[in-house]
Protein backbone atom coordinates (compact mmCIF):
# COMPACT_ATOMS: atom_id res chain seq x y z
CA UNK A 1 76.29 117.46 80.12
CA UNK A 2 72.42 117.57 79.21
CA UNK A 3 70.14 114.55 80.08
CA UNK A 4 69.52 112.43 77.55
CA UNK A 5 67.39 110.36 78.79
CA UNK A 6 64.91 110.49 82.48
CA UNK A 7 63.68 107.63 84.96
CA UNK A 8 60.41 106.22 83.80
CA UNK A 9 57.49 108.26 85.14
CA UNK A 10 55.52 105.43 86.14
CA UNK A 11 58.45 103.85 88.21
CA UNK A 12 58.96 106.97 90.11
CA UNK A 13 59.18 105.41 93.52
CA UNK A 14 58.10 107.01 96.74
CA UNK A 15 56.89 110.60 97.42
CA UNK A 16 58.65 113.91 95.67
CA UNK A 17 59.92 115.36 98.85
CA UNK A 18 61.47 111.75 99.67
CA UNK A 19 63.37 112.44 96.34
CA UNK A 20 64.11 115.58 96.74
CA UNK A 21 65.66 115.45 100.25
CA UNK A 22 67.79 111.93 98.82
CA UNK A 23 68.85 114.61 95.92
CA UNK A 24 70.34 117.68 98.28
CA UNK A 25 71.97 114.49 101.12
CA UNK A 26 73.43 112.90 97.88
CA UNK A 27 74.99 116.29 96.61
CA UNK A 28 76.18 117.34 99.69
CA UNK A 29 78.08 113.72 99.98
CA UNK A 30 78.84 113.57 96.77
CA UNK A 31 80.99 116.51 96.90
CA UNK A 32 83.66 114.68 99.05
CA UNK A 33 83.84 111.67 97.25
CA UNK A 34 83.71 112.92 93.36
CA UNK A 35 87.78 113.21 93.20
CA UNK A 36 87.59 109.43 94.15
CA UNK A 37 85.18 108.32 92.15
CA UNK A 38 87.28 110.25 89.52
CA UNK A 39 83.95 110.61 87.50
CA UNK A 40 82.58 114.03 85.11
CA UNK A 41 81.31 117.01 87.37
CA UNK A 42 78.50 116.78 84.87
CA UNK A 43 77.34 113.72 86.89
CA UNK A 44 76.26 115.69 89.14
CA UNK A 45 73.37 116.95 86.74
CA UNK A 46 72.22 113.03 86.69
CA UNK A 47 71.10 112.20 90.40
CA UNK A 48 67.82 113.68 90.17
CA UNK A 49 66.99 112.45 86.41
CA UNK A 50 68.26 108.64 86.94
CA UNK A 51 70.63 108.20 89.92
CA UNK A 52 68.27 108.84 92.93
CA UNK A 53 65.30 107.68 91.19
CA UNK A 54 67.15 104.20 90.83
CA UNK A 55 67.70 104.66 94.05
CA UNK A 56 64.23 105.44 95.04
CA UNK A 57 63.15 102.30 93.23
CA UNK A 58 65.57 100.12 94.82
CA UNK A 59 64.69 101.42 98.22
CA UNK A 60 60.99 100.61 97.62
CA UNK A 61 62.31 96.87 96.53
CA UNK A 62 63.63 96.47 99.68
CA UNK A 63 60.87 97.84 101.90
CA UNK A 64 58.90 95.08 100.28
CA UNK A 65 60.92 92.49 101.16
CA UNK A 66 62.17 90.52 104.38
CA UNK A 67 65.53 90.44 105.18
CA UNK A 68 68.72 92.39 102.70
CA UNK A 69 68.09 92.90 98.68
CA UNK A 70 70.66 91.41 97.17
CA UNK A 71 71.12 93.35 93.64
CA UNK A 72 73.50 92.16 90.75
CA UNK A 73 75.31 94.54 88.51
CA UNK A 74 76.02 93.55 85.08
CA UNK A 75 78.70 94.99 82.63
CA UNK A 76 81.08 94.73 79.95
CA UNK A 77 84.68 95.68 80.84
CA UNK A 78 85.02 99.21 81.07
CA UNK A 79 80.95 99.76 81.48
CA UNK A 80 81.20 101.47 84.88
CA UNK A 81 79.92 98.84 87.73
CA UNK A 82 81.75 99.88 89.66
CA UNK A 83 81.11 103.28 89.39
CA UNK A 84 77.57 102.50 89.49
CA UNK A 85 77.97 100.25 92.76
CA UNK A 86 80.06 103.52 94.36
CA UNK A 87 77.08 105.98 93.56
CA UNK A 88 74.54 103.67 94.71
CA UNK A 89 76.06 103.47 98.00
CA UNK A 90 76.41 106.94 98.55
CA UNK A 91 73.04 107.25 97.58
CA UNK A 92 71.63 104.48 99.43
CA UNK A 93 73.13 105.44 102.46
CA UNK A 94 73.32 109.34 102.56
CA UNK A 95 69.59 109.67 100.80
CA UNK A 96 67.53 106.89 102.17
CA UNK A 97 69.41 105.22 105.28
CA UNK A 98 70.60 102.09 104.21
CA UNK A 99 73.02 100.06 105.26
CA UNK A 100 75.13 98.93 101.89
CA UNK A 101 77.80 96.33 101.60
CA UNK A 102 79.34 95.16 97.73
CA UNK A 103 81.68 93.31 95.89
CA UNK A 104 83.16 92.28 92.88
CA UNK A 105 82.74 88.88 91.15
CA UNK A 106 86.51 89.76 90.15
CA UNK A 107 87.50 89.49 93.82
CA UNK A 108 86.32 85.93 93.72
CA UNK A 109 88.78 84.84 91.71
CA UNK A 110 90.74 81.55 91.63
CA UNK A 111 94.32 82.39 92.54
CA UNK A 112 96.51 82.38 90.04
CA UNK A 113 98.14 79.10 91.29
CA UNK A 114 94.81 77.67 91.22
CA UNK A 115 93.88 78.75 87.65
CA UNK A 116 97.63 77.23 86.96
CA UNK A 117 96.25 74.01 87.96
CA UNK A 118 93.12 74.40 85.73
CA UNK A 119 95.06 75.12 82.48
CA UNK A 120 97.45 71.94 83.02
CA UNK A 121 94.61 69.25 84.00
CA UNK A 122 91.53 71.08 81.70
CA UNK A 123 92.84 73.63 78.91
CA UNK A 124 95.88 76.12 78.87
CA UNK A 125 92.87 79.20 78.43
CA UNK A 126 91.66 78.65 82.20
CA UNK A 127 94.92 80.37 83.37
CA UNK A 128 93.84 83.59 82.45
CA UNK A 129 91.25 84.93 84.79
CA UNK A 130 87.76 86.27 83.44
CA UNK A 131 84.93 83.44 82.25
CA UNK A 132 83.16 81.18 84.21
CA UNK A 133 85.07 78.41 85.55
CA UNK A 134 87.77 80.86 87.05
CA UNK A 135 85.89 81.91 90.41
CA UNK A 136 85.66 80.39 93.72
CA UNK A 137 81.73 80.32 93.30
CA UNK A 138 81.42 78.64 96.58
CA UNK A 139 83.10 81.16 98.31
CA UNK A 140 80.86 83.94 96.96
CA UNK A 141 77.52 81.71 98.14
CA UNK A 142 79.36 81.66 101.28
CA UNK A 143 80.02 85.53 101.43
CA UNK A 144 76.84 86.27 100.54
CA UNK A 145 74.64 83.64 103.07
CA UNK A 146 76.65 85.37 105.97
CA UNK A 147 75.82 88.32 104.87
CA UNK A 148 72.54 88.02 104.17
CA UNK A 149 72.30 85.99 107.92
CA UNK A 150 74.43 88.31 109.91
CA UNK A 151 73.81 89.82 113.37
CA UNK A 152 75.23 92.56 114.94
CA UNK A 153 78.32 90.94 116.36
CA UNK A 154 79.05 88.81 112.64
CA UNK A 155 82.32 89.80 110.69
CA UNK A 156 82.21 89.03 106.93
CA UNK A 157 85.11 88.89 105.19
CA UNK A 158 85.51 89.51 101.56
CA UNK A 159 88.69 88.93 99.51
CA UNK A 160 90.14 91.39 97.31
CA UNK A 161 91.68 90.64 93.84
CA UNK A 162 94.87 92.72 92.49
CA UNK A 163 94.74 92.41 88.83
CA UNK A 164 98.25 94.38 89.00
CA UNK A 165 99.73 91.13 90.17
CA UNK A 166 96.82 88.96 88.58
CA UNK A 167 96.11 87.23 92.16
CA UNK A 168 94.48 87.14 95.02
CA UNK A 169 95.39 89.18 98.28
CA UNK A 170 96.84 87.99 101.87
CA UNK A 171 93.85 87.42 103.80
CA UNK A 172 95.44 90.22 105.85
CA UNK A 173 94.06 92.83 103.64
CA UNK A 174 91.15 91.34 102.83
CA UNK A 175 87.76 93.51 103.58
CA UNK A 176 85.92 92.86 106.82
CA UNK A 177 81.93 94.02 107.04
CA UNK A 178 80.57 94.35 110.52
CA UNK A 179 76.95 93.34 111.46
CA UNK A 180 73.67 93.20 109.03
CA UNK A 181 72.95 95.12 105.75
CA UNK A 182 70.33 96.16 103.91
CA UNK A 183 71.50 96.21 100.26
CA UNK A 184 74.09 93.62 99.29
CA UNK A 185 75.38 94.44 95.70
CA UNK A 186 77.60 91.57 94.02
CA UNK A 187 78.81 93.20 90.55
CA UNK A 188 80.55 91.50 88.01
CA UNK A 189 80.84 91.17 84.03
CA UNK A 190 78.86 88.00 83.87
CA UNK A 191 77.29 88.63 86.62
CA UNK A 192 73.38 87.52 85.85
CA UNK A 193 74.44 85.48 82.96
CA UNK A 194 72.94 82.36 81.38
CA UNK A 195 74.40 79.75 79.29
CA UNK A 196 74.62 79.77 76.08
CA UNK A 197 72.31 76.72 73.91
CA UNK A 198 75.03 73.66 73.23
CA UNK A 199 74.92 73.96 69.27
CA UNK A 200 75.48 77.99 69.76
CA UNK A 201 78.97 76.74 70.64
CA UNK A 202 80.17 74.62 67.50
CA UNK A 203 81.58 77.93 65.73
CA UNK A 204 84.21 79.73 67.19
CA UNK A 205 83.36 82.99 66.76
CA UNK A 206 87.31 84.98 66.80
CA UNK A 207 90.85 84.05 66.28
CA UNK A 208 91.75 83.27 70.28
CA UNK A 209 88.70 80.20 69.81
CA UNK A 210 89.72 79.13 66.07
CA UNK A 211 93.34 79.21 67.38
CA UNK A 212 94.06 77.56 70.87
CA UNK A 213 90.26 76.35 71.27
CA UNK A 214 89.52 74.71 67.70
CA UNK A 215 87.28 71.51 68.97
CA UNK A 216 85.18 73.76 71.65
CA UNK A 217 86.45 71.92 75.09
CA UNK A 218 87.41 75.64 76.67
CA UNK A 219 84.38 77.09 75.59
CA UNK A 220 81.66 74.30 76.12
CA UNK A 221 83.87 73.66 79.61
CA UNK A 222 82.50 77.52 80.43
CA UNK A 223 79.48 76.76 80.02
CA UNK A 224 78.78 73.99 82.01
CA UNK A 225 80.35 76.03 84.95
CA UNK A 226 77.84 78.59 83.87
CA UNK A 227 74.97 76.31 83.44
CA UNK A 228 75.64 74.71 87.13
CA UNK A 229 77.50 76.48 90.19
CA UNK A 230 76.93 79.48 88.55
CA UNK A 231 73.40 79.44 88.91
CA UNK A 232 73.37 78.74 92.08
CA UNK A 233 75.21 82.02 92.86
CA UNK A 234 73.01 83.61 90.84
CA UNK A 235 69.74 82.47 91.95
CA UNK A 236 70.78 84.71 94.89
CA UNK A 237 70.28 87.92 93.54
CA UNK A 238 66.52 89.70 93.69
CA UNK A 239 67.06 92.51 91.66
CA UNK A 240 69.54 92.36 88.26
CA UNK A 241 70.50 95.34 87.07
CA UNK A 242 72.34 95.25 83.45
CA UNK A 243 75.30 98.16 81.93
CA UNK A 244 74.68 97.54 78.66
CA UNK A 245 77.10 98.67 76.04
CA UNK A 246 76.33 99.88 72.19
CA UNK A 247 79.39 97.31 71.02
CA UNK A 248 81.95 95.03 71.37
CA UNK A 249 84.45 97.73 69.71
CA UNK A 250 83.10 100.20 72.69
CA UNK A 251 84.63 97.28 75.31
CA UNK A 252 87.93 97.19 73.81
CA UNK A 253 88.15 100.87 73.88
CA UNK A 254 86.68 101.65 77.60
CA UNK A 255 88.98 98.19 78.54
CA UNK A 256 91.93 99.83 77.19
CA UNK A 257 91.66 103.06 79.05
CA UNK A 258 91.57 100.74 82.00
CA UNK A 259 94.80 99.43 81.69
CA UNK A 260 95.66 103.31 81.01
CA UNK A 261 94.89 103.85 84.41
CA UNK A 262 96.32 101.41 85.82
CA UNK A 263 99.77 102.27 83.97
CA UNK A 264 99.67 105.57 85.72
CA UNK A 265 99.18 103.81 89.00
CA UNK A 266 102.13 101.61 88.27
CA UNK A 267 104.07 104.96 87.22
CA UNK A 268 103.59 106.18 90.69
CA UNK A 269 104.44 103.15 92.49
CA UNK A 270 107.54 103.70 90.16
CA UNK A 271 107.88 107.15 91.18
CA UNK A 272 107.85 106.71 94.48
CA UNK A 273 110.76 104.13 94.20
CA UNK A 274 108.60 101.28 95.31
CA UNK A 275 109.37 98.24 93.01
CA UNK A 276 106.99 97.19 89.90
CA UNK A 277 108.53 93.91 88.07
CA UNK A 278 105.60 92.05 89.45
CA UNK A 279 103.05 94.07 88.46
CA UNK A 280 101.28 93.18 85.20
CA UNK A 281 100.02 95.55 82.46
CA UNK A 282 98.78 95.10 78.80
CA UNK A 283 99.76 96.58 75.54
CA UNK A 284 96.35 97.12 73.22
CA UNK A 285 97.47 93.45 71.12
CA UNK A 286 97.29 91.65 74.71
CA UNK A 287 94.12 93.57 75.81
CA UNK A 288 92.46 92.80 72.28
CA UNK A 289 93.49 88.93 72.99
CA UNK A 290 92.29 89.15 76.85
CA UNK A 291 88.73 90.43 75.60
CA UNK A 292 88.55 87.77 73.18
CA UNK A 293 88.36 85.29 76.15
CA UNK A 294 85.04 87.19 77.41
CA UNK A 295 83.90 88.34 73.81
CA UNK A 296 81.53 85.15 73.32
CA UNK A 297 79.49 85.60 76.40
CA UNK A 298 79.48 89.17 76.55
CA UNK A 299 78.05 89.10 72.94
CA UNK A 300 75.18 86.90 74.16
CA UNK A 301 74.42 88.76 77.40
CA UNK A 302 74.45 91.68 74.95
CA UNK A 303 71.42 90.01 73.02
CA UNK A 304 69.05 88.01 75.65
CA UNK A 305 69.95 90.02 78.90
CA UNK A 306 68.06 93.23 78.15
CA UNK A 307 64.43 91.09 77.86
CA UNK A 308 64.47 89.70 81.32
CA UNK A 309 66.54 92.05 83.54
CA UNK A 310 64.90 94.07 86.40
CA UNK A 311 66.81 97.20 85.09
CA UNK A 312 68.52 98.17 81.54
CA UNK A 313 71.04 101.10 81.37
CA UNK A 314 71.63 101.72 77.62
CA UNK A 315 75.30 103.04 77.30
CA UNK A 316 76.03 105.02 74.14
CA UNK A 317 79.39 105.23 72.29
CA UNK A 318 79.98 108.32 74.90
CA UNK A 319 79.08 106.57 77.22
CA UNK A 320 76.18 107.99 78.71
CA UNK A 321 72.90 106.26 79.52
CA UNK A 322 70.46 106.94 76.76
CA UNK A 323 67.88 104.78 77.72
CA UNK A 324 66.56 102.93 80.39
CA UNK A 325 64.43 99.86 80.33
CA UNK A 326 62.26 98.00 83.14
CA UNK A 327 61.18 94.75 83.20
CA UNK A 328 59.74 94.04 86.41
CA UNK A 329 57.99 97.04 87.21
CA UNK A 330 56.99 97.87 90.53
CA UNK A 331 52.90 97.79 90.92
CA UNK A 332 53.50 99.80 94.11
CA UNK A 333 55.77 102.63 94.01
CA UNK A 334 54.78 104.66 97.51
């Protein structure tokens, strides 16, 4: 896999050796955690062109500021967060000594009994999970304040989201971070995202909105949980960093190998005679449907997002970055 595209020369952020040395203890790392990550070998080829440079950058962010960076990673379904988020940590920690902690904006989802409740007393569209208006935004301010405040002897917990069985896990199994971090990455689909004007939501804009939202409630409902507790989640983050994909037809696609993978998972649970009625997967009509639900505001991250996030990663249709924009620049990169 050649490189298609290379850091930006002017953000190359502190000294070559610095890099360098991050390169060889990310390699080295990297080489027990690829078969997880389940990623090309030709990544490999990438740390010392994008990867560690990113890393570099974000490293320098954090030097310059009190207290943990909290970074946002933003994505279409199927864009790679969390890939991303997994090679950032292994860089972060194994090349420049940082303590990382993430999670998912998906893991802060309503319950399912919850979003139950929403569809009967709102609109029949909040059951299924995805847009605004289906986390628990308070408890992500919540996770990410003790965090952010921890001490050596805090426990954090973070709740985990099965979208096998499209709800929320026993607190049992939830994840449990010990003590302070430096880097606290909360990555999401819409995470970062702003609402959308008022009279940018008169047309619906596919069949799920002309069909079961024809007068707008779901959708302008969305937006005023975007416009409010939203923002308050979001005015958390320092750094935004955006997955942006070449097209909506590119989200299906990656979306749908998704729920490929997850199919195979559920084959082995079959395999290995463990039962599977309650575990939930799509055919491609019920995927094309689910997208719909996220295919307005995706479209308009898509379009504003790019001009005011710290960090663009242009996806292609192969999805490889093939360019990479900045738009907060750092003035001091040493």
């Amino acid at each position: 896999m050649g490189v298609i595209t290379r850091w930006p020369q002017d953000q190359l952020c502190l000294s070559y050796r610095e890099r360098e040395d991050a390169v060889a203890a990310v390699e080295k790392a990297f080489a027990s955690t690829l078969e997880s990550l389940k990623v090309d070998i030709g990544l490999v080829d990438m740390f010392e062109a994008i990867y560690v440079p990113l890393g570099a950058w974000i490293t320098c962010r954090k030097r310059q500021k009190d207290g943990p960076l909290v970074i946002g990673i933003n994505g279409a379904q199927g864009a790679g967060k969390s890939t991303l988020f997994n090679l950032l940590e292994v860089i972060l920690t194994e090349g420049f000594g940082l303590k990382v902690v993430g999670f998912s904006i998906d893991d802060l989802y309503k319950t399912y009994n919850e979003r139950v409740e929403l569809s009967e007393t709102i609109h029949p569209l909040l059951r299924t999970r995805g847009v605004p208006g289906t986390h628990d935004v308070d408890l992500g301010i919540e996770i990410l304040n003790s965090l952010k405040n921890s001490t050596d002897e805090s426990v954090t917990k973070i709740p985990v989201f099965d979208k096998s069985t499209d709800d929320r896990c026993q607190a049992s199994v939830w994840q449990e971070w010990v003590g302070p971090a430096d880097v606290i990455v909360l990555e999401g689909w819409c995470v970062g995202a702003d609402p959308q004007k008022p009279e940018e939501l008169v047309e619906a804009i596919n069949e799920l909105e002309q069909e079961k939202d024809p007068n707008g409630e779901w959708r302008d409902y969305v937006n005023t949980q975007l416009a409010g507790p939203y923002q308050a989640l979001y005015s958390m983050l320092d750094v935004l960093v955006m997955l942006k994909v070449p097209s909506m037809d590119a989200v299906f696609e990656w979306r749908s190998l998704q729920e490929k993978k997850l199919a195979e998972r559920v084959k082995y649970i079959y395999d290995t005679q463990q039962p599977t009625e309650h575990l939930r997967i799509m055919n491609e009509e019920q995927i094309k449907s689910f997208i719909q639900h996220y295919e307005r505001l995706t479209r308009h991250m898509l379009e504003e997002m790019p001009q005011r996030a710290d960090v663009t990663l242009c996806l292609n249709n192969n999805h490889k970055i093939a360019e990479i924009m900045i738009n907060n620049p750092l003035q001091s990169c040493g």
